[in-house]
C-alpha atoms as a PDB file:
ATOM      1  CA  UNK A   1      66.396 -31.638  37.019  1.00  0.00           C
ATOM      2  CA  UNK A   2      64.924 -34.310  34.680  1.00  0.00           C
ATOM      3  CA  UNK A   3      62.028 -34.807  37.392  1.00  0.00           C
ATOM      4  CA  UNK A   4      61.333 -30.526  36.955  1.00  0.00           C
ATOM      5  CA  UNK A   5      61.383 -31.021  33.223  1.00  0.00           C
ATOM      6  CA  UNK A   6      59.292 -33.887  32.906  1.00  0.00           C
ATOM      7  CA  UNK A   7      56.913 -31.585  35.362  1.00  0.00           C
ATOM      8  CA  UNK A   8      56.861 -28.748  33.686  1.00  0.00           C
ATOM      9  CA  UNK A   9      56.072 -30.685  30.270  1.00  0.00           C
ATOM     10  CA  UNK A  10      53.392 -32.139  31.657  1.00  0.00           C
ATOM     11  CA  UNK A  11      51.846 -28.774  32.798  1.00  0.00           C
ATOM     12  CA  UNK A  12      51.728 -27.706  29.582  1.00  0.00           C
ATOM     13  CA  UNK A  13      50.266 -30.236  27.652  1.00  0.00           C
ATOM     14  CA  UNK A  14      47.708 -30.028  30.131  1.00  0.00           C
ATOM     15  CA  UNK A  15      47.091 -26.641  29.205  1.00  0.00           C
ATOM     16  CA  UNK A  16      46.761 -27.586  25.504  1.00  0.00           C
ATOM     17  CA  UNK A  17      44.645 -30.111  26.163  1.00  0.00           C
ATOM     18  CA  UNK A  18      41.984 -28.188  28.443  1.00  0.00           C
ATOM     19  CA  UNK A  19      41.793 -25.353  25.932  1.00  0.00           C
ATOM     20  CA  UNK A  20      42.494 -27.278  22.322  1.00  0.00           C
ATOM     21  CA  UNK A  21      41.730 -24.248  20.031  1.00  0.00           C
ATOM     22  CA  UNK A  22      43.662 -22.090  21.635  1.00  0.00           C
ATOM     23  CA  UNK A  23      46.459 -22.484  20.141  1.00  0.00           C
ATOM     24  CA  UNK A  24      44.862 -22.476  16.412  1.00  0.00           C
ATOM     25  CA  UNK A  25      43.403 -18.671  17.378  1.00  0.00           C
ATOM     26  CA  UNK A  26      47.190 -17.721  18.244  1.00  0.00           C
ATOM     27  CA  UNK A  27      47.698 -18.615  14.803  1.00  0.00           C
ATOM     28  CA  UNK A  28      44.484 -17.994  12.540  1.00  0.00           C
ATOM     29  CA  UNK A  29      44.796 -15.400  10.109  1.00  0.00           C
ATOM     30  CA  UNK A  30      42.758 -12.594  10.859  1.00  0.00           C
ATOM     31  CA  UNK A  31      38.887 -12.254   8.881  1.00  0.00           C
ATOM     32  CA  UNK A  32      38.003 -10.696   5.762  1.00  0.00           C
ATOM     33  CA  UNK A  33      35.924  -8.752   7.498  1.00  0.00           C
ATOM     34  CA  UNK A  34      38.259  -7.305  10.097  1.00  0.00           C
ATOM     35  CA  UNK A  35      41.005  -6.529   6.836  1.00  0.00           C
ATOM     36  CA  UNK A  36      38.282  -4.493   5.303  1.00  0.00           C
ATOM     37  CA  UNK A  37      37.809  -2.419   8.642  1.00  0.00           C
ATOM     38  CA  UNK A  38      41.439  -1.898   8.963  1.00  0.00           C
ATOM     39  CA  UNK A  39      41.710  -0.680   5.721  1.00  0.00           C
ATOM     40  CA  UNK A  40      40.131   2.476   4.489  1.00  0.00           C
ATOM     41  CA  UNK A  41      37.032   2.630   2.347  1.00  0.00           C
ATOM     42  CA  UNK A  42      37.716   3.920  -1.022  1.00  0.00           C
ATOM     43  CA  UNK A  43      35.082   4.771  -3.093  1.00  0.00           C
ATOM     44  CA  UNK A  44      35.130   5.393  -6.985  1.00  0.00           C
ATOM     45  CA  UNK A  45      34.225   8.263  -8.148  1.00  0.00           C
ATOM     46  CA  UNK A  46      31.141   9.327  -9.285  1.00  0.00           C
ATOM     47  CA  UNK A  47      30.975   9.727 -13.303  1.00  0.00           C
ATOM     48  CA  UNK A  48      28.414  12.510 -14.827  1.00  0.00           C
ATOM     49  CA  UNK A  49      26.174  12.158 -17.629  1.00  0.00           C
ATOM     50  CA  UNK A  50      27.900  12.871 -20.758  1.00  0.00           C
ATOM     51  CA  UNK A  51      25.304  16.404 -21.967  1.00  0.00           C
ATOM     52  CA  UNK A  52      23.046  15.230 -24.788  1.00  0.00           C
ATOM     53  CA  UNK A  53      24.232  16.088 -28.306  1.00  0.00           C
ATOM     54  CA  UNK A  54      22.082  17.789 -31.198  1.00  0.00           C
ATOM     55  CA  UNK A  55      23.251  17.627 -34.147  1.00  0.00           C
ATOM     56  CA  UNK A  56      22.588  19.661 -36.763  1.00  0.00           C
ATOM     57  CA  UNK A  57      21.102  18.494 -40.768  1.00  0.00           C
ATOM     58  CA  UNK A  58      21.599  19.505 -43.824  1.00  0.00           C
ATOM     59  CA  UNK A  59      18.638  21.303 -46.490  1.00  0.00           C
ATOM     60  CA  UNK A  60      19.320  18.468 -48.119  1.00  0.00           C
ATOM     61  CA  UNK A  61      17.030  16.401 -45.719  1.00  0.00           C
ATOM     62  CA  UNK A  62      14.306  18.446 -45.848  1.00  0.00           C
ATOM     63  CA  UNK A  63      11.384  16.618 -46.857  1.00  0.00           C
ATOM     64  CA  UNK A  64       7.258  16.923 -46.392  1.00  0.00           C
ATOM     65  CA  UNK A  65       6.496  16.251 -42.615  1.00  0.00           C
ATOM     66  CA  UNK A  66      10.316  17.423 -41.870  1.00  0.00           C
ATOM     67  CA  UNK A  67      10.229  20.032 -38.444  1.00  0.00           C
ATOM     68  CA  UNK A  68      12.674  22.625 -37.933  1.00  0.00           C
ATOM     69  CA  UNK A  69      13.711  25.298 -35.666  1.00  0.00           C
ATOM     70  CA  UNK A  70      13.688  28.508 -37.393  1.00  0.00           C
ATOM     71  CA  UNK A  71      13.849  32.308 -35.224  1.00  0.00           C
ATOM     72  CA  UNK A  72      13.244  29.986 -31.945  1.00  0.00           C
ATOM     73  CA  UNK A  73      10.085  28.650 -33.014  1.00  0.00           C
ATOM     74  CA  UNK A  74       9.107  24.930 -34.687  1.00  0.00           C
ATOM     75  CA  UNK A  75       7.999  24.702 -38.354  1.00  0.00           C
ATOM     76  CA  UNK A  76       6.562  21.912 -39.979  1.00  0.00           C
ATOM     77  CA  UNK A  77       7.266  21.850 -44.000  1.00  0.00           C
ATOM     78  CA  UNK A  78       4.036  21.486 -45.865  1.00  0.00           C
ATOM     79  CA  UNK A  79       6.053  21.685 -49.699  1.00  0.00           C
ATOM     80  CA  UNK A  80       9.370  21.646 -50.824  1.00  0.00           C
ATOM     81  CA  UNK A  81      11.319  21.534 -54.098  1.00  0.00           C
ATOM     82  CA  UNK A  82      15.136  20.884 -54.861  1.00  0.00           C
ATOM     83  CA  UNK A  83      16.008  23.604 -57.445  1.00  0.00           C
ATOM     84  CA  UNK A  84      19.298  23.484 -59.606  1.00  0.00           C
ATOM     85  CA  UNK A  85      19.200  26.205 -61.733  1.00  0.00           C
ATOM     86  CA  UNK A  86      21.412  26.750 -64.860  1.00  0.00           C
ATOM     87  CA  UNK A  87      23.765  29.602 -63.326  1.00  0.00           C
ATOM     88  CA  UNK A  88      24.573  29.957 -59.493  1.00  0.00           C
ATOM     89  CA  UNK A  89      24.048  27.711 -56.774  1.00  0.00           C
ATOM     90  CA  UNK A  90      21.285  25.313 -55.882  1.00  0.00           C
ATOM     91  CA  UNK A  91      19.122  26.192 -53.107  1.00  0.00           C
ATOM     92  CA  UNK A  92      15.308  24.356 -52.082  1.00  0.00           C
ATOM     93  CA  UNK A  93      12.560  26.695 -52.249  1.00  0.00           C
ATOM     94  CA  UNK A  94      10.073  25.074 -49.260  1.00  0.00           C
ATOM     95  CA  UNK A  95       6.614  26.384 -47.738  1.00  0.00           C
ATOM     96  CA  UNK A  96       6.348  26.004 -44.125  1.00  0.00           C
ATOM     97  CA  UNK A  97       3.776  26.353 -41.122  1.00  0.00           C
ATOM     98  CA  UNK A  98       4.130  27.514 -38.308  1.00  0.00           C
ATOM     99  CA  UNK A  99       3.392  25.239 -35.222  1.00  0.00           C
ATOM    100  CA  UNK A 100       2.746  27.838 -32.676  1.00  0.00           C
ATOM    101  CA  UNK A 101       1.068  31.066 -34.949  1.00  0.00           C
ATOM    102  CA  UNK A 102      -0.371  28.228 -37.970  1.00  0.00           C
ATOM    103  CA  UNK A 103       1.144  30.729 -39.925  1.00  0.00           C
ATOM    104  CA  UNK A 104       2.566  29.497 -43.493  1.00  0.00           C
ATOM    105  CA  UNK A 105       5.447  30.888 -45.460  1.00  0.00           C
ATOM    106  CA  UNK A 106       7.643  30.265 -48.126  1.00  0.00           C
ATOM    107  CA  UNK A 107      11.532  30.565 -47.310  1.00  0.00           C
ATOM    108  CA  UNK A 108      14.545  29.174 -49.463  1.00  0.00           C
ATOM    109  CA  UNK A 109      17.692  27.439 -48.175  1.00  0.00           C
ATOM    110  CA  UNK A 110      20.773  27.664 -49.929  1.00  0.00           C
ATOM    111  CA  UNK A 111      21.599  23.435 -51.083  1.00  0.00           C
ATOM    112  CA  UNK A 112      23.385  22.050 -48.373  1.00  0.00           C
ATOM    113  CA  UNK A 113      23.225  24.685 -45.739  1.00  0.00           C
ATOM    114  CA  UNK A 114      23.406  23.649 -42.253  1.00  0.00           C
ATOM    115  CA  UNK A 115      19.406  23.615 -40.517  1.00  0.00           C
ATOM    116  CA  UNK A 116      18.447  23.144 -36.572  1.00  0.00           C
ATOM    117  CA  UNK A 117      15.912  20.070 -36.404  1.00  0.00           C
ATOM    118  CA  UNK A 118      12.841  21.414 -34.260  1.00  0.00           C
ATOM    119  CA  UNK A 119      13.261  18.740 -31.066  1.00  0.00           C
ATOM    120  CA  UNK A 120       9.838  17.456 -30.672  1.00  0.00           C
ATOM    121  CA  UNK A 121       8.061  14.809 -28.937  1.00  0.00           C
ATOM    122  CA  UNK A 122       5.316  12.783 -29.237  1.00  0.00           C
ATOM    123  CA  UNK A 123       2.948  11.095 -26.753  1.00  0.00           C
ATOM    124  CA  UNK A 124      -0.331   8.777 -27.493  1.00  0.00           C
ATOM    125  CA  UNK A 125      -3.422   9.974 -25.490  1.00  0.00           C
ATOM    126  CA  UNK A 126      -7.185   9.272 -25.510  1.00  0.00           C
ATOM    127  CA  UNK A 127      -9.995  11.518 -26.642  1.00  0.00           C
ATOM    128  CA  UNK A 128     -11.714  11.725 -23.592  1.00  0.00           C
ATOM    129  CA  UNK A 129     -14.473  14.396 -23.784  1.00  0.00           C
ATOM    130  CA  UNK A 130     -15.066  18.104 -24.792  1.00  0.00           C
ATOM    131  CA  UNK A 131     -15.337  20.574 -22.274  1.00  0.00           C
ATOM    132  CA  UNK A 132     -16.920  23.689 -23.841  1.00  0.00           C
ATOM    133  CA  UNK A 133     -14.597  25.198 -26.567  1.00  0.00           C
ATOM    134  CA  UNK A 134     -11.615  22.446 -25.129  1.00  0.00           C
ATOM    135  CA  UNK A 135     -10.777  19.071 -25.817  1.00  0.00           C
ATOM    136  CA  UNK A 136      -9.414  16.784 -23.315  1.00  0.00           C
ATOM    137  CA  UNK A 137      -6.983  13.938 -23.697  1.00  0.00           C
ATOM    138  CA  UNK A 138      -6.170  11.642 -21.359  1.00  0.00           C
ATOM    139  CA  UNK A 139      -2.651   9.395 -20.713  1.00  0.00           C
ATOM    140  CA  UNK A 140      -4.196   5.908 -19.880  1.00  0.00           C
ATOM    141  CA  UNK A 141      -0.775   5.215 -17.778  1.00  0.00           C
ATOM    142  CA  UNK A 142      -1.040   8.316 -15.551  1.00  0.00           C
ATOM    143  CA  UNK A 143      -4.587   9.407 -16.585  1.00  0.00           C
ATOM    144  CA  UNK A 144      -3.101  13.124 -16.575  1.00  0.00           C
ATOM    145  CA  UNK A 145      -5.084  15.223 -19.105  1.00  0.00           C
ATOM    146  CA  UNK A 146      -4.161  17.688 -21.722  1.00  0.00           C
ATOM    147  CA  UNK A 147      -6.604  20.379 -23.490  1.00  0.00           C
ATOM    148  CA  UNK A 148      -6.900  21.470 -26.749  1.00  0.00           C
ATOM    149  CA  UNK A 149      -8.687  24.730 -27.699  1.00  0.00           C
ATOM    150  CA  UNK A 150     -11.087  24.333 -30.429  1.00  0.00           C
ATOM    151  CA  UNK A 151      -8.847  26.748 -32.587  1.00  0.00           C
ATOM    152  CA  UNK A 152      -5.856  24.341 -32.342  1.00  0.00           C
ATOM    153  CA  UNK A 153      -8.055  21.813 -33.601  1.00  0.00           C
ATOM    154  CA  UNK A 154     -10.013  23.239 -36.299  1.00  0.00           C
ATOM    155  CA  UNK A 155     -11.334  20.799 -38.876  1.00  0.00           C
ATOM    156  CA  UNK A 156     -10.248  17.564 -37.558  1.00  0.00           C
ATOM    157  CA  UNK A 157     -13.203  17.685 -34.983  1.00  0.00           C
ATOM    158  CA  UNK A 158     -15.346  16.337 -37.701  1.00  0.00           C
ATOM    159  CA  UNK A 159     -13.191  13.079 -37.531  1.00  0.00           C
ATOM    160  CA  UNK A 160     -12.262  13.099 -33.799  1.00  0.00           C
ATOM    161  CA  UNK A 161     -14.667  10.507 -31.584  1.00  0.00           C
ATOM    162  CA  UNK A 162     -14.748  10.223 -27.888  1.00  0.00           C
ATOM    163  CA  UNK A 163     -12.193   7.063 -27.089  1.00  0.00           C
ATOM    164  CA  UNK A 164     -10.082   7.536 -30.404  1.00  0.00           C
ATOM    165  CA  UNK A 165      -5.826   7.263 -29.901  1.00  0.00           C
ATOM    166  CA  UNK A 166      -4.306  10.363 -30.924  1.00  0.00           C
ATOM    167  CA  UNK A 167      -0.509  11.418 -31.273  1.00  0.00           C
ATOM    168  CA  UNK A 168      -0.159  14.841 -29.222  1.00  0.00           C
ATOM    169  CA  UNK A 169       3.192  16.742 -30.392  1.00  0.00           C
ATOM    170  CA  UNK A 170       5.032  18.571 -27.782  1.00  0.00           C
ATOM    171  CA  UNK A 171       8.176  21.494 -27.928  1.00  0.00           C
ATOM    172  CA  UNK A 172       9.643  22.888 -25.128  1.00  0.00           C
ATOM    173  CA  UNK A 173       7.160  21.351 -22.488  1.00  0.00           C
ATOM    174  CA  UNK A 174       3.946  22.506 -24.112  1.00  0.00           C
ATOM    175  CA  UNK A 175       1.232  20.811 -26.518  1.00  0.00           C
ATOM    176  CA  UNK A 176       1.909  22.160 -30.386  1.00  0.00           C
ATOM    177  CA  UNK A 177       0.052  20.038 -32.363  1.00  0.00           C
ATOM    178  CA  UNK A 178      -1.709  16.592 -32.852  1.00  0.00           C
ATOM    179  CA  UNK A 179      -2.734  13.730 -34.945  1.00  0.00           C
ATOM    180  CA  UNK A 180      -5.394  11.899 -36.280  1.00  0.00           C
ATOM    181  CA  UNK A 181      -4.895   8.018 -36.726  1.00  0.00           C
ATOM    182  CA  UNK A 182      -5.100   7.929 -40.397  1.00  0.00           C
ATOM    183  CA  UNK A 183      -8.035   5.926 -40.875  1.00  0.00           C
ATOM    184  CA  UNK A 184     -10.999   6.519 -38.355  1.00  0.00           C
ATOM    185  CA  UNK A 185     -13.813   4.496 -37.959  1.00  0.00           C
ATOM    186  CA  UNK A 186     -17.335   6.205 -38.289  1.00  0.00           C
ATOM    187  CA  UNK A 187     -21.348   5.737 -38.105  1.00  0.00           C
ATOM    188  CA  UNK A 188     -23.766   6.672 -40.407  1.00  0.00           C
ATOM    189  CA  UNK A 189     -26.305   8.804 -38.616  1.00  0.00           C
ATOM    190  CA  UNK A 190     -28.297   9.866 -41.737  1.00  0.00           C
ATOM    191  CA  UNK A 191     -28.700   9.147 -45.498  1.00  0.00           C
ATOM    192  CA  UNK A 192     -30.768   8.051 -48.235  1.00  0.00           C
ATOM    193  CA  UNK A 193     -31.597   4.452 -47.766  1.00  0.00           C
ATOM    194  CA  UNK A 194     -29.085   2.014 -49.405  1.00  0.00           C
ATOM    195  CA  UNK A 195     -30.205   0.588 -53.076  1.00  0.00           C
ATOM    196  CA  UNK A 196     -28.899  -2.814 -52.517  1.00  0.00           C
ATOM    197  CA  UNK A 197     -25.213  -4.101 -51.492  1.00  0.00           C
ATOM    198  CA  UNK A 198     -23.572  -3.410 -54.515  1.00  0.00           C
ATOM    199  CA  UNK A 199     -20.716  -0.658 -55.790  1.00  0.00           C
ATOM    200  CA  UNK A 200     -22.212   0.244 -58.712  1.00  0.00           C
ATOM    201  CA  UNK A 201     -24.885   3.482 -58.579  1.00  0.00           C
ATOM    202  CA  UNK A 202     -23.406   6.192 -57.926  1.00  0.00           C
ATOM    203  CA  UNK A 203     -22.673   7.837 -54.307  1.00  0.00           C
ATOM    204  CA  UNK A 204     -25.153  10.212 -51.932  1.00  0.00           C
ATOM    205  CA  UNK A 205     -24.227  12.720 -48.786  1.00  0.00           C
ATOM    206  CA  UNK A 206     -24.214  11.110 -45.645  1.00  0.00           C
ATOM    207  CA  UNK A 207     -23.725  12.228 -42.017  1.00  0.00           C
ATOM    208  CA  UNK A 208     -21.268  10.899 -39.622  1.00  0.00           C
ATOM    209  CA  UNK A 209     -22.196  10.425 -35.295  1.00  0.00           C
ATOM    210  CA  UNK A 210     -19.395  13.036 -35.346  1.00  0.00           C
ATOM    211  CA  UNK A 211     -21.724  15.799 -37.913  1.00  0.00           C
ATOM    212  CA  UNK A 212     -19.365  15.459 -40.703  1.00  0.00           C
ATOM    213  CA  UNK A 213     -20.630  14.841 -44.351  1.00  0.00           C
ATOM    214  CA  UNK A 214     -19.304  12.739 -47.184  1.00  0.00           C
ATOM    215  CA  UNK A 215     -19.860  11.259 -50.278  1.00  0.00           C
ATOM    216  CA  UNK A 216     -20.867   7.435 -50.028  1.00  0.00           C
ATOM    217  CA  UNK A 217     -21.876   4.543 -52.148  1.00  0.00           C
ATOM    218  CA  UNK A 218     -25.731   4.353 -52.669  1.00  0.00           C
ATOM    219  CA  UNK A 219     -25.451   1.016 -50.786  1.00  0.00           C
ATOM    220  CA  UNK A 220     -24.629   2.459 -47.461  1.00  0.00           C
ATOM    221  CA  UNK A 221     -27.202   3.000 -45.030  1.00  0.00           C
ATOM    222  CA  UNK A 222     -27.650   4.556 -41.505  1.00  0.00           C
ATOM    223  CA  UNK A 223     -26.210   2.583 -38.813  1.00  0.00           C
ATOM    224  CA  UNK A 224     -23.222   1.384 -40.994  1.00  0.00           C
ATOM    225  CA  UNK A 225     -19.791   1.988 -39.565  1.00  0.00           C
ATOM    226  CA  UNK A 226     -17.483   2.999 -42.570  1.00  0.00           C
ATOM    227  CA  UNK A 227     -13.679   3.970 -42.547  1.00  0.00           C
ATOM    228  CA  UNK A 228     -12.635   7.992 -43.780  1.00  0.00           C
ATOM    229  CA  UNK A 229      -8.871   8.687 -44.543  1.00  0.00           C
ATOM    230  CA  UNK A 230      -8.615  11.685 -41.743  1.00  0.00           C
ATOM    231  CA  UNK A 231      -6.607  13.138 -43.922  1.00  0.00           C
ATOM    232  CA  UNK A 232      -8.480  13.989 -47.359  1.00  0.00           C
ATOM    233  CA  UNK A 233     -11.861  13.344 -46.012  1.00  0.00           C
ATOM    234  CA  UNK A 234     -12.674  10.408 -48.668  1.00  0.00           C
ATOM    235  CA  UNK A 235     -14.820   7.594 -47.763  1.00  0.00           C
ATOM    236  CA  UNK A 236     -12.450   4.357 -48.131  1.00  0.00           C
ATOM    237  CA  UNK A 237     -14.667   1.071 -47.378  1.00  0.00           C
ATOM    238  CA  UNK A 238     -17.766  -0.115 -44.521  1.00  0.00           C
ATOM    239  CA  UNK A 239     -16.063  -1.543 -41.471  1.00  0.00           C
END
């Protein structure tokens, strides 16, 4: 019996030692990887976008510049005035215009009423070139173009030049309004010839490359650039 035992030992450390790992797979834990296939995949849910918020002002923020929704259509204020008066409640008497008709009104709000802000955007894009009675912008990212009619931009052709940044104001998808950089750069195309370089003697017309006229200092002449606030017209400085 001792002799079988001794045999039978022996077998099996022969075993062991032919096939070493085996017994470490018997007792390996099982992968990661086969855990996570066991197991069922659980996903979190999906969260939606919280809807964006308006929020509604008061006539007390109305000031110039200020645009509002009024009827379902944007309104930029032009003037306004707080008004307190001696009996009965304060209200501010404003005059507005209208983005879409260029209409302009006058309409009172009662001090501290609620008012809808008009929700409009604003995008920078290039004066490219007129095209008949239209002029064409141009996003420099995209190069997409958007027209103006001549109408929409009345008298701020005389300041507009071919390359010059503008700010084009959108509602509700479409092109309402747009504006000028404040201080445009202009040449001289014809005037009296300059009496010397200094600011004293008076001013003289003088036409600018886009056919505007303006008052200038005697000491400009033609081929000067000069700088014209686009929004009273007035000769500032030469460039």
């Amino acid at each position: 019996m001792a002799a079988l035992r001794h045999l039978a030992g022996a077998t099996h450390n022969h075993r062991i030692a032919a096939n070493p790992s085996s017994l470490f797979e018997l007792q390996r834990p099982p992968s990661c990887l086969a855990v996570a296939a066991a197991r069922p995949l659980r996903l979190a849910p999906l969260r939606s976008r919280s809807p964006t918020r308006l929020y509604s002002l008061s006539s007390n923020d109305i000031k110039v510049g200020f645009n509002l929704e009024v009827d379902g259509a944007p309104w930029k204020i032009i003037e306004f005035l707080h008004v307190k008066p001696g009996k009965g409640a304060a209200f501010v008497r404003t005059k507005m215009k209208n983005y879409i008709s260029g209409n302009t009104v006058e309409k009172t709000f009662r001090a501290g009423s609620t008012i809808q802000e008009a929700s409009i955007s604003k995008e920078t894009k290039q004066f490219t070139y007129k095209d008949g009675s239209q002029f064409v912008f141009m996003d420099l990212t995209t190069f997409e173009e958007s027209r103006l009619n001549e109408s929409d931009v009345g008298d701020r052709q005389k300041w507009l030049k071919e390359g010059m940044d503008c700010i084009l104001l959108y509602w509700n998808g479409r092109i309402i309004d747009f504006d000028l950089p404040i201080t445009v750069r202009l040449t001289v195309t014809e005037t009296d010839p300059g009496q010397g370089d200094s600011a004293q003697g008076g001013t003289k017309p003088a036409t600018l490359e886009t056919g505007a006229v303006i008052n200038v200092p005697s000491f400009v002449d033609v081929g000067d650039d000069v700088l014209i606030d686009s929004r009273t017209g007035q000769y500032m400085s030469r460039a």
